[in-house]
Protein backbone atom coordinates (compact mmCIF):
# COMPACT_ATOMS: atom_id res chain seq x y z
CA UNK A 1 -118.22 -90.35 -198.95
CA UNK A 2 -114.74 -90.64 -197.81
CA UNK A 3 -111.51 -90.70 -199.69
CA UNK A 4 -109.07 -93.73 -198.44
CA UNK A 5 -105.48 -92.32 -198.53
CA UNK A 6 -102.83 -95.06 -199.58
CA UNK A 7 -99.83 -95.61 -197.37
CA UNK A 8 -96.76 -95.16 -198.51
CA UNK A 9 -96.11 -98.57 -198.68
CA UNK A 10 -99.09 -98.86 -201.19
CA UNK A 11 -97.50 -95.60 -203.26
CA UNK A 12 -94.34 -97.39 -203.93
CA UNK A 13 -90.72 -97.57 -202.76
CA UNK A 14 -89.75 -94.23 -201.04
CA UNK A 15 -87.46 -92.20 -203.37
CA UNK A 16 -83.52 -91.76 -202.05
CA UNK A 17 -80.13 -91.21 -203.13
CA UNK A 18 -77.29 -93.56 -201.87
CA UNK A 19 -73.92 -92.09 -202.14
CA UNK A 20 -72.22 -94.47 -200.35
CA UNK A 21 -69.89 -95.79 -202.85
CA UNK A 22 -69.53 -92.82 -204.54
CA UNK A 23 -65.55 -92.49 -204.37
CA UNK A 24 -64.03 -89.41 -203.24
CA UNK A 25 -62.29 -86.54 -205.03
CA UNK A 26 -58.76 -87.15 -205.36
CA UNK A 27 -56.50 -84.79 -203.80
CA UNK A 28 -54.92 -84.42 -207.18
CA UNK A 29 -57.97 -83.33 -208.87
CA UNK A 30 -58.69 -81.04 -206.01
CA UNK A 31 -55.20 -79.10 -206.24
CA UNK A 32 -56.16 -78.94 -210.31
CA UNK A 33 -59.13 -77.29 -209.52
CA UNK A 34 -57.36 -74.51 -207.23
CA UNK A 35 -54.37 -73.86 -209.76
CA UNK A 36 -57.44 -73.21 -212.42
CA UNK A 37 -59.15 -71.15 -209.93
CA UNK A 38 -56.38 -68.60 -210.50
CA UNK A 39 -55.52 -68.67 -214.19
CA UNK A 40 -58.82 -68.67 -214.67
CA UNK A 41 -59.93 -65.57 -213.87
CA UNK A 42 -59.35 -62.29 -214.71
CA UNK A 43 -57.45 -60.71 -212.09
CA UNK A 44 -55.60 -64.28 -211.88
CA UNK A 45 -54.59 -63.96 -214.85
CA UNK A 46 -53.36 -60.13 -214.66
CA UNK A 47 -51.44 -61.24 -211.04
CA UNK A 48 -49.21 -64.00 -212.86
CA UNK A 49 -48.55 -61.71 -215.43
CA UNK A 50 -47.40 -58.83 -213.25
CA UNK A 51 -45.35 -61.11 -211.43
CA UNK A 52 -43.43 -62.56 -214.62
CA UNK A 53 -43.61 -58.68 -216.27
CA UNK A 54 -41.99 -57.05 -212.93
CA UNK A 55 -39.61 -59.60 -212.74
CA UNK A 56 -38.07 -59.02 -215.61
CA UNK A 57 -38.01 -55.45 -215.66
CA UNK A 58 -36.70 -55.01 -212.20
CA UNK A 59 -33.72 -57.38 -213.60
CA UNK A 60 -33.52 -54.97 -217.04
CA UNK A 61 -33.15 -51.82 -215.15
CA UNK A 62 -30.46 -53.54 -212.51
CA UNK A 63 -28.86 -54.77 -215.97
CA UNK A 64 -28.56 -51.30 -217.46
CA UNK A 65 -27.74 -49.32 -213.84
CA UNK A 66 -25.31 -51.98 -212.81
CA UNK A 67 -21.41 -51.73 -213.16
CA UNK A 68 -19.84 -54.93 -215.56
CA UNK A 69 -18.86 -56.67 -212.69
CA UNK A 70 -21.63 -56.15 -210.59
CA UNK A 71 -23.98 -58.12 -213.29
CA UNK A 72 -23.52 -61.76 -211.50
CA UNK A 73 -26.28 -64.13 -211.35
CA UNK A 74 -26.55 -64.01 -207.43
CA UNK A 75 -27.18 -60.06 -207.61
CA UNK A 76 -29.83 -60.94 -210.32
CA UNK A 77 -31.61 -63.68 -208.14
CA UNK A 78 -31.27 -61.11 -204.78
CA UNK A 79 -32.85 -57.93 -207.26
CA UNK A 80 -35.87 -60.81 -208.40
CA UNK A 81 -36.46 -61.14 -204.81
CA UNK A 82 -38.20 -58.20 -203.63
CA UNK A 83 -41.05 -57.36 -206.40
CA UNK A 84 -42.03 -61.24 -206.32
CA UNK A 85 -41.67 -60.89 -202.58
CA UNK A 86 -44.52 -58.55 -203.01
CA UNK A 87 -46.64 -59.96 -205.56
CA UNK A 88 -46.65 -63.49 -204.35
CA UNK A 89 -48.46 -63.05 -201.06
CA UNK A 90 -51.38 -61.50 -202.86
CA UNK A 91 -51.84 -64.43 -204.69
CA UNK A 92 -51.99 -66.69 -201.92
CA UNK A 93 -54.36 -64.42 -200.29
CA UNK A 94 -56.70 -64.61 -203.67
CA UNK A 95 -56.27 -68.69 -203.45
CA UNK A 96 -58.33 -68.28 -199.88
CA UNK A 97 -60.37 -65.20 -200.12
CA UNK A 98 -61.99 -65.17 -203.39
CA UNK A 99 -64.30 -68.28 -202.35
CA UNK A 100 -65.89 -65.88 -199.72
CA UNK A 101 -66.00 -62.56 -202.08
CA UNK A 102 -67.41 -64.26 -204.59
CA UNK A 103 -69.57 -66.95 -203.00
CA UNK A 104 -68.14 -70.33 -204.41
CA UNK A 105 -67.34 -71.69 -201.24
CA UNK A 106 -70.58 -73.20 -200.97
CA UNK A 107 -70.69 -75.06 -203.94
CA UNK A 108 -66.97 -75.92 -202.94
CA UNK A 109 -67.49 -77.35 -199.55
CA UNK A 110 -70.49 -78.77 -200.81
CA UNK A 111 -68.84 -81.04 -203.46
CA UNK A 112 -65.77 -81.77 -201.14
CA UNK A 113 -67.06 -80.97 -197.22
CA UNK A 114 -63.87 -81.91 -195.74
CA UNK A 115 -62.52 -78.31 -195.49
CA UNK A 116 -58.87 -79.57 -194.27
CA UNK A 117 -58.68 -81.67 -197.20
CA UNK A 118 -59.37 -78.22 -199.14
CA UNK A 119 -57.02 -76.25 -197.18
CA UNK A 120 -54.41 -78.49 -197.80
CA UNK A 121 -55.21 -78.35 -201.56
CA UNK A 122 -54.57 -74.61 -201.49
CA UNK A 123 -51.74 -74.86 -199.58
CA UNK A 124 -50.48 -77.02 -202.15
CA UNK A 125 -51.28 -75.30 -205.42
CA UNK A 126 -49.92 -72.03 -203.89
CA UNK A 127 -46.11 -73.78 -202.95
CA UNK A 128 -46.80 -74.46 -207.08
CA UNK A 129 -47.31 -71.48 -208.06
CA UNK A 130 -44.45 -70.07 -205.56
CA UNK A 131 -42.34 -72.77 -206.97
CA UNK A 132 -42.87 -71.70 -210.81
CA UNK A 133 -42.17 -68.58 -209.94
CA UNK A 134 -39.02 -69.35 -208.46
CA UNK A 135 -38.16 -71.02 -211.77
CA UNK A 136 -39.01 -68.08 -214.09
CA UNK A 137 -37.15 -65.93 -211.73
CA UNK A 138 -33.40 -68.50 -212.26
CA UNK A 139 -34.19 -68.30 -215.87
CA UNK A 140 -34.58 -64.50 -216.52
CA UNK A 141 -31.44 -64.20 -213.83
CA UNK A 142 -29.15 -66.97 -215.92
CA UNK A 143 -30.29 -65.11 -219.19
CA UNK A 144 -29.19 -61.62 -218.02
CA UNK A 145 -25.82 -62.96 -216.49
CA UNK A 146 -25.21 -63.98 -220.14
CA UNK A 147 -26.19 -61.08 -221.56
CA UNK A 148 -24.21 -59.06 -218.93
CA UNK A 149 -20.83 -61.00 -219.58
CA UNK A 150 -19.73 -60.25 -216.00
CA UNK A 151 -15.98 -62.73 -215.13
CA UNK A 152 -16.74 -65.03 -213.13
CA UNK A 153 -20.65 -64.18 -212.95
CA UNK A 154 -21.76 -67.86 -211.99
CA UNK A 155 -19.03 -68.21 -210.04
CA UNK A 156 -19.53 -69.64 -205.87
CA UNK A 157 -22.83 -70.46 -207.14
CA UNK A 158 -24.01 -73.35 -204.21
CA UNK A 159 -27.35 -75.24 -203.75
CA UNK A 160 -28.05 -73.24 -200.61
CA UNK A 161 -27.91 -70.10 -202.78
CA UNK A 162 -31.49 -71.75 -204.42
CA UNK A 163 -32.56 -73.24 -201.39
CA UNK A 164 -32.70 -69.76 -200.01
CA UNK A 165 -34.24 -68.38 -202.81
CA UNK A 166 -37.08 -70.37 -202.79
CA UNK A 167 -37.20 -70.94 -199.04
CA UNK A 168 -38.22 -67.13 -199.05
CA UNK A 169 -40.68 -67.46 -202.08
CA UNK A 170 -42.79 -70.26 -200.32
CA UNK A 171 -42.61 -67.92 -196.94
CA UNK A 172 -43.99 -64.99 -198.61
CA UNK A 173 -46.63 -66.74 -200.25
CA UNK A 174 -47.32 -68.87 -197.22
CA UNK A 175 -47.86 -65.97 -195.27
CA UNK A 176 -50.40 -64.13 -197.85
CA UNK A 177 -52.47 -67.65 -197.64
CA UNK A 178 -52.56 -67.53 -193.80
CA UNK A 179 -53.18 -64.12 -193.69
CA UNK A 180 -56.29 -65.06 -196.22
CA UNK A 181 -57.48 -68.20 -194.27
CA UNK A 182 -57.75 -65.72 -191.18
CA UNK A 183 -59.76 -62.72 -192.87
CA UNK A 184 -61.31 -64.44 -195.69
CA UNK A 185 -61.81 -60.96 -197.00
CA UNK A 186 -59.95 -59.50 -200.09
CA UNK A 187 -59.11 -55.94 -199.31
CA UNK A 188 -58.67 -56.10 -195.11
CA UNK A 189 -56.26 -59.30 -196.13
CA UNK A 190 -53.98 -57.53 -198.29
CA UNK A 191 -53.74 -54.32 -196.10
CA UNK A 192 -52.97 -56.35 -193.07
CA UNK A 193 -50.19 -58.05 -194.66
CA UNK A 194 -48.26 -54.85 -196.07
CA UNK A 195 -49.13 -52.67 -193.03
CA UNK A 196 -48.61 -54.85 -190.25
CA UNK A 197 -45.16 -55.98 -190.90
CA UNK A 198 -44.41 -52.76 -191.94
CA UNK A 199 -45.45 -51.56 -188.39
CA UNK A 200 -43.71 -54.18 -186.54
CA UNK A 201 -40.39 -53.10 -188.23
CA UNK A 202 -40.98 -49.01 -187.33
CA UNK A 203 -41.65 -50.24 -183.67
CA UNK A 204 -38.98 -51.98 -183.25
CA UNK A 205 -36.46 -49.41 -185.20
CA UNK A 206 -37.59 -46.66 -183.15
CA UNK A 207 -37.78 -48.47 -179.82
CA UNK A 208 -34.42 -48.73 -178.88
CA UNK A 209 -35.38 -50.86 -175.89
CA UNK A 210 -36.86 -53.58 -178.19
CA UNK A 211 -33.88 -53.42 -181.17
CA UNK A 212 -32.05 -56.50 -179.37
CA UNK A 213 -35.30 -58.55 -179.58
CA UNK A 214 -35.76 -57.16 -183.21
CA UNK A 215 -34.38 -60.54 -184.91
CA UNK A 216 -36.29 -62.80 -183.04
CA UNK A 217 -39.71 -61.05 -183.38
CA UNK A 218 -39.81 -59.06 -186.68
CA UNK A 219 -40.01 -61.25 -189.70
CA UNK A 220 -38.43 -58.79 -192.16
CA UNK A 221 -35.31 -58.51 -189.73
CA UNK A 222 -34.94 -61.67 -189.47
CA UNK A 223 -34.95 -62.22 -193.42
CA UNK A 224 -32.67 -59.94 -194.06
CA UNK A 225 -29.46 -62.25 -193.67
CA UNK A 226 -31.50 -64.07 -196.95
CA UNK A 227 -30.98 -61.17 -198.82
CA UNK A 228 -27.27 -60.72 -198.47
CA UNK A 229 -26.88 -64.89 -199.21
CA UNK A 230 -27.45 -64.02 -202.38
CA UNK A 231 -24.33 -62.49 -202.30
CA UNK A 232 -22.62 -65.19 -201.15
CA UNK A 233 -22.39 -64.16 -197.30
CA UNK A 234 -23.61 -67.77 -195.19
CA UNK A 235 -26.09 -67.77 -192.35
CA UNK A 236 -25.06 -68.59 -189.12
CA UNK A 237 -27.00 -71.09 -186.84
CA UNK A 238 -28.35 -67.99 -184.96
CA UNK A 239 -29.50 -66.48 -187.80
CA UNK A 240 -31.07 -69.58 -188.55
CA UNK A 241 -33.07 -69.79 -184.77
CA UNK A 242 -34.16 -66.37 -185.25
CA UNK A 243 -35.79 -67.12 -189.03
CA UNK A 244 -37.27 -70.28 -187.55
CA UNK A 245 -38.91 -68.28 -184.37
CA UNK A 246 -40.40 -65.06 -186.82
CA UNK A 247 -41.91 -67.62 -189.03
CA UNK A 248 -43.54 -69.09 -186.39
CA UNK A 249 -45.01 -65.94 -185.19
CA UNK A 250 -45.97 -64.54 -188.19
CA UNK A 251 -46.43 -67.40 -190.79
CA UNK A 252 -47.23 -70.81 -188.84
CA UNK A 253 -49.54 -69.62 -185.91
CA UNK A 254 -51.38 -67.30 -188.06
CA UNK A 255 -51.55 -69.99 -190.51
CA UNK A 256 -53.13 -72.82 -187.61
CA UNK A 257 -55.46 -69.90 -186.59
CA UNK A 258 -57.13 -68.95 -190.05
CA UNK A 259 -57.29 -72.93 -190.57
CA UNK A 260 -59.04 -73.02 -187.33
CA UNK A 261 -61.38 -70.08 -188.76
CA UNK A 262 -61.86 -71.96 -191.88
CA UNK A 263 -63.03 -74.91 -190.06
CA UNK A 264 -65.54 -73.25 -188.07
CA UNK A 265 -67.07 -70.37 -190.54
CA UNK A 266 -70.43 -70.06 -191.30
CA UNK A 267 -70.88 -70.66 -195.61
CA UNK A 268 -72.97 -68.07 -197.17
């Protein structure tokens, strides 16, 4: 006796899934997701705290050290500048590199496998949190001019005093993301990014050969005219040419390469 197997035809309607007008995931949703991705977590949480905590104390200690004159909102702002310059990077580092540590970026390329369109949603929700930082820092600097009742202490105060300010918060944490997007490893990401600068500057210190070409190739020469704007020196359009060139070298190609990385890594 022989057993007759049934087509498929006879079985019934194959079984699939169309997706086709499934609409996509808006890019608003998708920069939600990445801003929860921080304060969500643990170590999220204990970054945004250290950034807001060392803030302020940096600007307490400045507030008790500093002479009565010397309490002006512009020295506040420049003090703010240099512990959030540190902290911020990380963050945008932990935006990128945290998908491959911990093994969500499967399930996140899988619900949204445009990987740009991710990217770009990290980009985004790290100028936000660069941004709020920025904020917290003006408030805790107008509250301690108050405090510090220094004449004249919001005096020659100018919109490119701001636009500086946060001009070098969205660098710093721009850089941290592209140094993420290129290692896509925790630890090696957040050693390159305090030792290689770091490096650059010695070398070109010590070299006297290469001092000239300092402000035009080392980022943290070229951002230290920033610093003094908070003082209420300008920037001159050379000045200008030679922040434009070191972000290039060390923020926008390294950013374009780790995209490039992103784009072409292997998900496990």
């Amino acid at each position: 006796m022989s057993t007759t197997t049934p087509s498929s035809s006879a079985a019934g309607p194959s079984m699939t899934l169309d997706v086709s007008g499934t609409p996509k995931v808006p890019f608003t949703r998708l920069v939600g997701v990445e801003l929860r991705k921080i304060y969500d977590t643990r170590a999220g949480r204990w970054l945004l705290g250290a950034i807001v905590l060392i803030t302020a104390a940096i600007m307490t200690i400045f507030f008790f050290a500093a002479d009565g004159p010397d309490r002006t909102f512009g020295n506040f702002i420049g003090i703010s500048a240099t512990p959030q310059g540190f902290l911020l990077p990380v963050l945008g580092i932990l935006l990128v590199t945290s998908e491959w540590s911990q093994r969500t970026a499967m399930v996140t390329f899988s619900l949204e496998p445009a990987r740009t369109k991710v990217i770009a949603a990290k980009t985004v929700a790290a100028l936000i949190f660069g941004l709020a930082a920025f904020v917290a820092a003006l408030v805790v600097a107008a509250v301690c001019t108050v405090l510090g009742g220094a004449e004249g202490g919001f005096d020659d105060l100018e919109t490119k005093l701001f636009a500086l300010f946060l001009a070098l918060q969205l660098l710093t944490i721009l850089q941290g993301l592209a140094y993420g997007l290129i290692l896509l490893n925790t630890p090696a990401a957040i050693v390159t990014f305090f030792v290689l600068p770091i490096a650059s500057s010695i070398v070109f210190s010590l070299v006297s050969a290469l001092r000239d070409l300092a402000p035009w190739l080392d980022l943290g020469t070229a951002q230290e005219p920033l610093f003094s704007s908070f003082g209420g020196a300008g920037l001159t359009g050379e000045q200008y040419a030679q922040l434009g060139t070191t972000t290039l070298i060390w923020i926008v190609v390294p950013f374009v390469l780790g995209w490039i990385r992103v784009l072409r890594a292997e998900v496990k």
